[in-house]
PDB file of N, CA and C in Angstrom:
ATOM      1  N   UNK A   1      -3.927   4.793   6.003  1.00  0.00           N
ATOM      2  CA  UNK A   1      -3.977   5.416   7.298  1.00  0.00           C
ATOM      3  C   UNK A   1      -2.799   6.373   7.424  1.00  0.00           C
ATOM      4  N   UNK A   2      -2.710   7.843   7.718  1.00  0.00           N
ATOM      5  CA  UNK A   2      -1.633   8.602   7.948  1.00  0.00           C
ATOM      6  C   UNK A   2      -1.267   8.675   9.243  1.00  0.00           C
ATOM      7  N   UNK A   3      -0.330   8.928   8.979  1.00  0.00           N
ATOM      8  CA  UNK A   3       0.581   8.775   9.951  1.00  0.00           C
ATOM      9  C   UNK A   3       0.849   9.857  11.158  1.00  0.00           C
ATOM     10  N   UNK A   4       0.397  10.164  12.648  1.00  0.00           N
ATOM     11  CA  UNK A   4       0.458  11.288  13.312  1.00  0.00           C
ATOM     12  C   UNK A   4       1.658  11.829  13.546  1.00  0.00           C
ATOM     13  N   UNK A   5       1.936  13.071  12.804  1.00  0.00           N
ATOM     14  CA  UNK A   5       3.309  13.538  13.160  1.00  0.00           C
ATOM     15  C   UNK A   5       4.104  13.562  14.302  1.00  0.00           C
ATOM     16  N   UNK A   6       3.037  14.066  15.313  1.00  0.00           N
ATOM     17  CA  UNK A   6       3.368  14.582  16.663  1.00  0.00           C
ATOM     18  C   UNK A   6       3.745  13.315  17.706  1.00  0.00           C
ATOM     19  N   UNK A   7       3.572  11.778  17.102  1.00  0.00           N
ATOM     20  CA  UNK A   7       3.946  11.395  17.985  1.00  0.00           C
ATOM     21  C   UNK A   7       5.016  10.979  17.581  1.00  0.00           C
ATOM     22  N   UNK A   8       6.364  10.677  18.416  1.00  0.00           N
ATOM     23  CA  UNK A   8       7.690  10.321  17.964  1.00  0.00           C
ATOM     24  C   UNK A   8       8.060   8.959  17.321  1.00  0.00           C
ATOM     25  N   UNK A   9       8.846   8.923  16.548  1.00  0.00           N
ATOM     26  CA  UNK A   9       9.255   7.208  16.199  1.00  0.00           C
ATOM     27  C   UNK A   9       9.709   6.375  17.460  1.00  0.00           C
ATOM     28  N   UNK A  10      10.157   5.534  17.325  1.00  0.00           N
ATOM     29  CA  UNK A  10      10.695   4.886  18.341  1.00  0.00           C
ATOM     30  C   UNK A  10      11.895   5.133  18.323  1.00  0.00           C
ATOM     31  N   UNK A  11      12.689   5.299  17.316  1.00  0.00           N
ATOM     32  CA  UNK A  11      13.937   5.381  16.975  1.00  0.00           C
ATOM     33  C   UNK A  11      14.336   6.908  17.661  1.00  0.00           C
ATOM     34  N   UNK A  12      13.668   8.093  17.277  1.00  0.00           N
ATOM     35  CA  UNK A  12      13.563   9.195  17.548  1.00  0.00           C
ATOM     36  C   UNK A  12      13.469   9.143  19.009  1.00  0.00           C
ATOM     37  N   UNK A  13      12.726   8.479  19.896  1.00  0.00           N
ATOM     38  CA  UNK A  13      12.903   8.483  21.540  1.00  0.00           C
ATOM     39  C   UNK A  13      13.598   8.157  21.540  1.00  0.00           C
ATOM     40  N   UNK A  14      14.311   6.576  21.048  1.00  0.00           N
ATOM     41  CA  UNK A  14      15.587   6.174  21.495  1.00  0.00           C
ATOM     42  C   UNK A  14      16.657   7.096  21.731  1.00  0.00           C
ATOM     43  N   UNK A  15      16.526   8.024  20.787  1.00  0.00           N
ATOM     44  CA  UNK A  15      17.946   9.752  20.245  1.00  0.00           C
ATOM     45  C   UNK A  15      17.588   9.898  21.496  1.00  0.00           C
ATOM     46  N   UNK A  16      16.141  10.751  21.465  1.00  0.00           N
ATOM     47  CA  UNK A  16      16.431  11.442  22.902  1.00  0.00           C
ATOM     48  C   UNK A  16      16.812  10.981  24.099  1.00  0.00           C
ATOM     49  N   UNK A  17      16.207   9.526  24.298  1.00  0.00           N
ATOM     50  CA  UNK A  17      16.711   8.716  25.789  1.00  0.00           C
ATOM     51  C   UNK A  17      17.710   8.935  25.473  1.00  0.00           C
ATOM     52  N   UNK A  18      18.656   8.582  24.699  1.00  0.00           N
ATOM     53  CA  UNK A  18      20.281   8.259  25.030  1.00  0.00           C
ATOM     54  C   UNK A  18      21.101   9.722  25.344  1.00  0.00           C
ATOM     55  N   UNK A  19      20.534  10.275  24.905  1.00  0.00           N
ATOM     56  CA  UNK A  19      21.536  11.905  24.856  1.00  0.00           C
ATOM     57  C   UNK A  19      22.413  12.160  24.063  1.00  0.00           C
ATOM     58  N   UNK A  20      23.597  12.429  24.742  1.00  0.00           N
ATOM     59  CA  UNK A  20      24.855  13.133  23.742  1.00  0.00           C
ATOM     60  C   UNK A  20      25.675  11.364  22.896  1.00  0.00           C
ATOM     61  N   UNK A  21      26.880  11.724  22.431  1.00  0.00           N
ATOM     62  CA  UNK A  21      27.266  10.605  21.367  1.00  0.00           C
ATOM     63  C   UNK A  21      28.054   9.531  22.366  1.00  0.00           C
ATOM     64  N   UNK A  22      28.201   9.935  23.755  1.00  0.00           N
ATOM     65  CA  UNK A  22      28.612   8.634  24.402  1.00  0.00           C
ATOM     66  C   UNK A  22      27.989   7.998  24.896  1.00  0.00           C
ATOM     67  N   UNK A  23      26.650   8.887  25.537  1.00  0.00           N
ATOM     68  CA  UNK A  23      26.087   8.128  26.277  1.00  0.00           C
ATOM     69  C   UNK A  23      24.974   6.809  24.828  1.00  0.00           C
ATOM     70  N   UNK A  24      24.937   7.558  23.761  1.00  0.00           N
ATOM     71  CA  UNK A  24      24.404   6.379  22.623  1.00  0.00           C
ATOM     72  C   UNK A  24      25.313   5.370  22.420  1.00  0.00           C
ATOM     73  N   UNK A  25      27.296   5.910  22.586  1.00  0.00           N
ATOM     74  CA  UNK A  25      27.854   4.501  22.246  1.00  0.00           C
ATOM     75  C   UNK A  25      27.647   3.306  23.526  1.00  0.00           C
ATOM     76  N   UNK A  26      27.331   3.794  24.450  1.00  0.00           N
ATOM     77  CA  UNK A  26      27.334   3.222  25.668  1.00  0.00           C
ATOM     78  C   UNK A  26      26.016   2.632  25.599  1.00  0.00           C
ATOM     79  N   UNK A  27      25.236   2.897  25.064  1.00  0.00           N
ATOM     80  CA  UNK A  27      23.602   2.141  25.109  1.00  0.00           C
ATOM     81  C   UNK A  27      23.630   1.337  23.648  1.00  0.00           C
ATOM     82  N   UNK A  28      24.532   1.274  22.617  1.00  0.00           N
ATOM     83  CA  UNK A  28      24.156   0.495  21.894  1.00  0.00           C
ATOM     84  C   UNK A  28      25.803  -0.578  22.246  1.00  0.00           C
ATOM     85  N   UNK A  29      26.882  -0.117  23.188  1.00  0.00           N
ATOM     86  CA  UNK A  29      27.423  -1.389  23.403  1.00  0.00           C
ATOM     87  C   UNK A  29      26.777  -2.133  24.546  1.00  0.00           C
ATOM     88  N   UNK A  30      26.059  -1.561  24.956  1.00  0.00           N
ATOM     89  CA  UNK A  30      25.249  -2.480  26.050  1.00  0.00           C
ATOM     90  C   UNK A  30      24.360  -3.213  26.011  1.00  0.00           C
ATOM     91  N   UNK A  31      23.771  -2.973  24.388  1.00  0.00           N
ATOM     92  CA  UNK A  31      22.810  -3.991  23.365  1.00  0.00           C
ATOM     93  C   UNK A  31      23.247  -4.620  23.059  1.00  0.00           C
ATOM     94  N   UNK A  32      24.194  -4.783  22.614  1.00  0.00           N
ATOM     95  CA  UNK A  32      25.364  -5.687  21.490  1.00  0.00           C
ATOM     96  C   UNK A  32      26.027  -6.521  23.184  1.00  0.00           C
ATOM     97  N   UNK A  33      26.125  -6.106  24.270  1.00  0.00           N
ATOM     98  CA  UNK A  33      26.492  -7.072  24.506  1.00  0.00           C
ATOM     99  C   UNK A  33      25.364  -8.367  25.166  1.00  0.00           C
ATOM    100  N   UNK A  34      24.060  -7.500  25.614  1.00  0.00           N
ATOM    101  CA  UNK A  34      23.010  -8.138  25.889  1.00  0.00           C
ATOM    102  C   UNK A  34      22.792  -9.085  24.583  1.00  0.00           C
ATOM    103  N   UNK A  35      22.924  -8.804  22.944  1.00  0.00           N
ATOM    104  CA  UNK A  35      22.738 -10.021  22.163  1.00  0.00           C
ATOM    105  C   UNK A  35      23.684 -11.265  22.761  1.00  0.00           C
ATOM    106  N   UNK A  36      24.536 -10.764  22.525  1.00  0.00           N
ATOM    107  CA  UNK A  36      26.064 -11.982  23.005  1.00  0.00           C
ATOM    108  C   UNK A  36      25.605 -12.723  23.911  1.00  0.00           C
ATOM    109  N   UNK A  37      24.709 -12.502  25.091  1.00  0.00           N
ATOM    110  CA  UNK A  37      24.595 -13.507  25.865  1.00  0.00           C
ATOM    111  C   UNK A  37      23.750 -14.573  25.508  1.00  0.00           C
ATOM    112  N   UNK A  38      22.753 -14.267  24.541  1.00  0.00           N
ATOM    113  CA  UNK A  38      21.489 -14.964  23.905  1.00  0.00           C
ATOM    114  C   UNK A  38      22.029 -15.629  22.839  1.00  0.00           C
ATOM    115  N   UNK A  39      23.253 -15.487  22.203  1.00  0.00           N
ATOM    116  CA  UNK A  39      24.185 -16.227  21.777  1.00  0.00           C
ATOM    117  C   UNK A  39      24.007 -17.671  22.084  1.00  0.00           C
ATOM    118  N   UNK A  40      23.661 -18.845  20.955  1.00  0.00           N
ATOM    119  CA  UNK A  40      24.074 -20.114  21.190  1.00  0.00           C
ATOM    120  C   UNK A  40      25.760 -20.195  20.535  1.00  0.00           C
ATOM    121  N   UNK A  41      26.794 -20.435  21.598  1.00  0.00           N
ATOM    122  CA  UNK A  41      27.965 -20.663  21.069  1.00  0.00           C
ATOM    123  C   UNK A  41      28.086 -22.053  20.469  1.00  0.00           C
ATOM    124  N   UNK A  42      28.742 -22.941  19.490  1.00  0.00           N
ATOM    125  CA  UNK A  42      28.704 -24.120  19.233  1.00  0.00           C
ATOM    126  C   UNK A  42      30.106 -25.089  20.197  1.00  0.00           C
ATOM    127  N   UNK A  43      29.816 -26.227  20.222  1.00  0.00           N
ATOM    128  CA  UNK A  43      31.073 -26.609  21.281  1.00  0.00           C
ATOM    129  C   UNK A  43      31.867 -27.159  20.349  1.00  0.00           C
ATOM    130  N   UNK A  44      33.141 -27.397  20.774  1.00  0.00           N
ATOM    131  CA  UNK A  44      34.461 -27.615  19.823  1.00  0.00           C
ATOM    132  C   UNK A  44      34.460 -28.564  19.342  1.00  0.00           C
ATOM    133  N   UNK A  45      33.186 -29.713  19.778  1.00  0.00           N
ATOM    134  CA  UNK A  45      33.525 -30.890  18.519  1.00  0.00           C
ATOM    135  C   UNK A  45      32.389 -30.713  17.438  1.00  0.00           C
ATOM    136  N   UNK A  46      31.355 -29.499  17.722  1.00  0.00           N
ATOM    137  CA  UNK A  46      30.629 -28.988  16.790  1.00  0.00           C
ATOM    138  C   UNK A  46      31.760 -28.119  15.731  1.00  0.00           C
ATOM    139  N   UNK A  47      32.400 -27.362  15.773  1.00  0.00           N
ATOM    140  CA  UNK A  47      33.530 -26.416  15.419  1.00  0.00           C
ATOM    141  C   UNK A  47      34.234 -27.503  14.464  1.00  0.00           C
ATOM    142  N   UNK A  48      35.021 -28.313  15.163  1.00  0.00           N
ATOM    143  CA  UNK A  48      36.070 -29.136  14.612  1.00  0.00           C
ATOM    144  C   UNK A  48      35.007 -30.181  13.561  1.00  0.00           C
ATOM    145  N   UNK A  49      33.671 -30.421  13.412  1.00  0.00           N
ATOM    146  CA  UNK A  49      32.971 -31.321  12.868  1.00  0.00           C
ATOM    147  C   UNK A  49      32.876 -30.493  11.649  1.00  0.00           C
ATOM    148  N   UNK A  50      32.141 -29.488  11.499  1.00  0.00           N
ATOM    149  CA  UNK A  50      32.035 -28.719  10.789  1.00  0.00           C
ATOM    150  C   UNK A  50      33.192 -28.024   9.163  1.00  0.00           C
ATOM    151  N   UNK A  51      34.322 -27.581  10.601  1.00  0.00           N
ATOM    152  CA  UNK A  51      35.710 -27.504   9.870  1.00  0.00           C
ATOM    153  C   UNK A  51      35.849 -28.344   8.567  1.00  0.00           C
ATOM    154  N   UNK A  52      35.571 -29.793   9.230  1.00  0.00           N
ATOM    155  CA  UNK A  52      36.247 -30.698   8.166  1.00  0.00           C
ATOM    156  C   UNK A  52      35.228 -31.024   6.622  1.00  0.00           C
ATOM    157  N   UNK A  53      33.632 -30.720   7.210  1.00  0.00           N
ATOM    158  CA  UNK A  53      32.908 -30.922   6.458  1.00  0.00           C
ATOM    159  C   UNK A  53      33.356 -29.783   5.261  1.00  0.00           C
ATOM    160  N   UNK A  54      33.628 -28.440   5.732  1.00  0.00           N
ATOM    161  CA  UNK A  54      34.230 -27.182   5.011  1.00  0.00           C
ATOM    162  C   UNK A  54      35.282 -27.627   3.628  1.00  0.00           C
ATOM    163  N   UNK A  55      36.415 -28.285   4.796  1.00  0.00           N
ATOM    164  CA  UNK A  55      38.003 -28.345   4.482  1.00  0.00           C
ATOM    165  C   UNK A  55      37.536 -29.722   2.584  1.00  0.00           C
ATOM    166  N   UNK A  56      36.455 -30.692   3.290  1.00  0.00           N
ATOM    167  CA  UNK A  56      36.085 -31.659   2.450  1.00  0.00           C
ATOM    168  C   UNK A  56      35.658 -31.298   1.389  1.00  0.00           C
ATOM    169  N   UNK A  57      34.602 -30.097   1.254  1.00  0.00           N
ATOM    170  CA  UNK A  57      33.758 -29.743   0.179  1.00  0.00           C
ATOM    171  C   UNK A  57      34.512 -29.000  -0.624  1.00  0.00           C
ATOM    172  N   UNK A  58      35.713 -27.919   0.084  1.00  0.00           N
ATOM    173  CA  UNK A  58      36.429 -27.058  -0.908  1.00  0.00           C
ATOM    174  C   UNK A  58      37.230 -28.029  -1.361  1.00  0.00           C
ATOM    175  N   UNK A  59      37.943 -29.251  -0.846  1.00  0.00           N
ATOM    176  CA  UNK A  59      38.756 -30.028  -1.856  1.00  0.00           C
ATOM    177  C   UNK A  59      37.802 -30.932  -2.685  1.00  0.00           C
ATOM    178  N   UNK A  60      36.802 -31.575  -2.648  1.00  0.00           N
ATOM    179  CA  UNK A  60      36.073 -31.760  -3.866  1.00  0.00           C
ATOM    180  C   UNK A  60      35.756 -31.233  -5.047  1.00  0.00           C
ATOM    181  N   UNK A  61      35.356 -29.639  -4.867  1.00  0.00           N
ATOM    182  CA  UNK A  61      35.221 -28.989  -5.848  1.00  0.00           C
ATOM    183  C   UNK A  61      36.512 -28.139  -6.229  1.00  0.00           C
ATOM    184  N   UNK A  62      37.585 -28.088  -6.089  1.00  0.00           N
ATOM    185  CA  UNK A  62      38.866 -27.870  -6.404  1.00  0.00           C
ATOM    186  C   UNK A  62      39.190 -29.182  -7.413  1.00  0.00           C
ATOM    187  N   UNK A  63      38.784 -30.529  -6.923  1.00  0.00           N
ATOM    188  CA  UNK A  63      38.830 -31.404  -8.032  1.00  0.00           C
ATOM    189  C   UNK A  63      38.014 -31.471  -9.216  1.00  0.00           C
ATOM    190  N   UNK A  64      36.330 -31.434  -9.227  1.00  0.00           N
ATOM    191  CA  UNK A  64      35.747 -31.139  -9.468  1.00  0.00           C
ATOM    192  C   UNK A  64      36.348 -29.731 -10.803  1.00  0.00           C
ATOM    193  N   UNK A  65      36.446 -28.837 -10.490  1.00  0.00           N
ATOM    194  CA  UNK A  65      37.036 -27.608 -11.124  1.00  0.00           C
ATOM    195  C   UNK A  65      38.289 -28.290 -12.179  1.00  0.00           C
ATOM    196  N   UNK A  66      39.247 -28.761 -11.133  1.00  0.00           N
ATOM    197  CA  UNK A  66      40.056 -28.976 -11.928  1.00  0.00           C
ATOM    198  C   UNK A  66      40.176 -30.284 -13.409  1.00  0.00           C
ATOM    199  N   UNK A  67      39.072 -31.437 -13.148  1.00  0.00           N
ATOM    200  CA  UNK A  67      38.437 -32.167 -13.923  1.00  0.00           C
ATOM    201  C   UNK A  67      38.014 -31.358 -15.308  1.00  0.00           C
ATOM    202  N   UNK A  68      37.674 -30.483 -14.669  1.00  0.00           N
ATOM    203  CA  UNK A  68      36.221 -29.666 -15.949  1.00  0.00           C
ATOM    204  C   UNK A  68      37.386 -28.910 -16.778  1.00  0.00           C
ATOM    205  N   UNK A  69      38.015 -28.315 -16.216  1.00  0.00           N
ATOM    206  CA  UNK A  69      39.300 -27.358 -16.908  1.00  0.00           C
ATOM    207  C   UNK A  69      40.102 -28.437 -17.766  1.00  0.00           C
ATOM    208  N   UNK A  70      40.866 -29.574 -17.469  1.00  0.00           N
ATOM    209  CA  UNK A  70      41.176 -30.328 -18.158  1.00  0.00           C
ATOM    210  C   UNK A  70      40.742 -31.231 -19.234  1.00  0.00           C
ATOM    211  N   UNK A  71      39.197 -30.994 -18.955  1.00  0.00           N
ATOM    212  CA  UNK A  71      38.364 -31.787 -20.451  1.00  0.00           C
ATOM    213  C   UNK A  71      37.869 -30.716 -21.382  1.00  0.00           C
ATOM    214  N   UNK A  72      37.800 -29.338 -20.877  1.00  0.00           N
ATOM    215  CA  UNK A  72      37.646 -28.457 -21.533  1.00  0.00           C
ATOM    216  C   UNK A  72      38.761 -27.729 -22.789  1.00  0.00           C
ATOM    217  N   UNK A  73      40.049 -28.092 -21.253  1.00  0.00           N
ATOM    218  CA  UNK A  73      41.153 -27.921 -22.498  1.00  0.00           C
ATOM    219  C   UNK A  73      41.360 -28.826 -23.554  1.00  0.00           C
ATOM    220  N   UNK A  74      41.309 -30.214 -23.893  1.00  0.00           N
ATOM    221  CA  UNK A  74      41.824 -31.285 -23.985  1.00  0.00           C
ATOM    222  C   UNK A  74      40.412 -31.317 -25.381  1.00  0.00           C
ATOM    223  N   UNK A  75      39.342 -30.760 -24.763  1.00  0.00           N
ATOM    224  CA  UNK A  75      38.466 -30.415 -26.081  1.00  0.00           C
ATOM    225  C   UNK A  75      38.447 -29.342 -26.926  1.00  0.00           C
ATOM    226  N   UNK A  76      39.106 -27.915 -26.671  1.00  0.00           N
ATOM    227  CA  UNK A  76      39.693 -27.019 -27.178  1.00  0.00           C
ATOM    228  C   UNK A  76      40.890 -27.203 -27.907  1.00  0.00           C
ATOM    229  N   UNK A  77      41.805 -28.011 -27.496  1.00  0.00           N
ATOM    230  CA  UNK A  77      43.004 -28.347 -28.464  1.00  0.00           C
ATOM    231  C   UNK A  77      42.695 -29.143 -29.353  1.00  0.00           C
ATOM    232  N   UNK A  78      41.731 -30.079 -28.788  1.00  0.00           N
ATOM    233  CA  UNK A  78      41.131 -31.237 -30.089  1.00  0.00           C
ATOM    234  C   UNK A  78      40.964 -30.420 -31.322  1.00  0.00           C
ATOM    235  N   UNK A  79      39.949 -29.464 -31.034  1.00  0.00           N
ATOM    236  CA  UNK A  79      39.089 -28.548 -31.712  1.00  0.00           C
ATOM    237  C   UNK A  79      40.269 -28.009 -32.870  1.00  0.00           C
ATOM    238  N   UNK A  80      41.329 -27.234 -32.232  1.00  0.00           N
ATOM    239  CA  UNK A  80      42.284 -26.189 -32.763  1.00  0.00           C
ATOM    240  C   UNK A  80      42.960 -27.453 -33.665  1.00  0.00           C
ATOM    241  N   UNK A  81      43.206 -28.890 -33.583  1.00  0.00           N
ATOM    242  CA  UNK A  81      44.067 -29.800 -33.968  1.00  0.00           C
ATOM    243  C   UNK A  81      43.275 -30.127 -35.499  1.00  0.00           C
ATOM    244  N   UNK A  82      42.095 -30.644 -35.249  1.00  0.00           N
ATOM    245  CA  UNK A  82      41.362 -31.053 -36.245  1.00  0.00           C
ATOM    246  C   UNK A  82      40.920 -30.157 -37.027  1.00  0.00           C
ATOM    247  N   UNK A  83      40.216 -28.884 -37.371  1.00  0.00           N
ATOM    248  CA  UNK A  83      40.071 -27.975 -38.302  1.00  0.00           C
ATOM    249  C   UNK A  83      41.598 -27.123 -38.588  1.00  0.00           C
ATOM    250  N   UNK A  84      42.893 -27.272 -38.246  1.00  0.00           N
ATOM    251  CA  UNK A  84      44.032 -26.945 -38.719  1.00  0.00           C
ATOM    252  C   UNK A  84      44.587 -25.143 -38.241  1.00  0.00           C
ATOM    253  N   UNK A  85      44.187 -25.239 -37.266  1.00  0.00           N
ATOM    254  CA  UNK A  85      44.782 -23.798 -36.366  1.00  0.00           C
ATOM    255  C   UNK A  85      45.862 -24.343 -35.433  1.00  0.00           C
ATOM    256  N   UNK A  86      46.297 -25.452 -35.686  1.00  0.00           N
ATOM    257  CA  UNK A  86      47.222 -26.107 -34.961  1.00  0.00           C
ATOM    258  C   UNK A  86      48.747 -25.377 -34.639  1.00  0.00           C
ATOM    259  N   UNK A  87      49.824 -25.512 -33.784  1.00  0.00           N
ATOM    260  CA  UNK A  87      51.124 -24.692 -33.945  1.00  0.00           C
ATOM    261  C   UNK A  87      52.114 -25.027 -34.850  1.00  0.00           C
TER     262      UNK A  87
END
């Protein structure tokens, strides 16, 4: 199906409704703030619950990490010890 030139995009009315470049910053901060209200904010023991679940998972896998690095090394020196690339 093609597309009729002559009638405008939506986007393209939007240009023209708004006019010059303030009156567009002024209609798209007035969108942005109409989202904000439709905004679910979370409440602070949602926030603070969350936090810790965060704070928990990056120190697991910081251990995690650091586990793997130490058997990796510990099998790399094996390696270098036993076929004689040793220091």
């Amino acid at each position: 199906m093609a597309a009729n030139s002559s009638n405008p995009t939506a986007m393209e009315t939007m240009r023209d409704a708004a006019g010059g470049r303030f009156e567009r910053a002024r209609l798209f901060l007035s969108e942005v703030r109409n989202e904000l209200k439709r905004v679910t904010w979370p409440s602070q023991k949602e926030v603070y619950a969350t936090t810790i679940v965060v704070i928990l998972t990056a120190v697991a896998i910081g251990l995690y990490l650091f586990a793997l690095d130490q058997v990796l090394l510990n099998a790399v020196a094996w390696l270098f010890r036993r076929f004689g690339a040793g220091v």
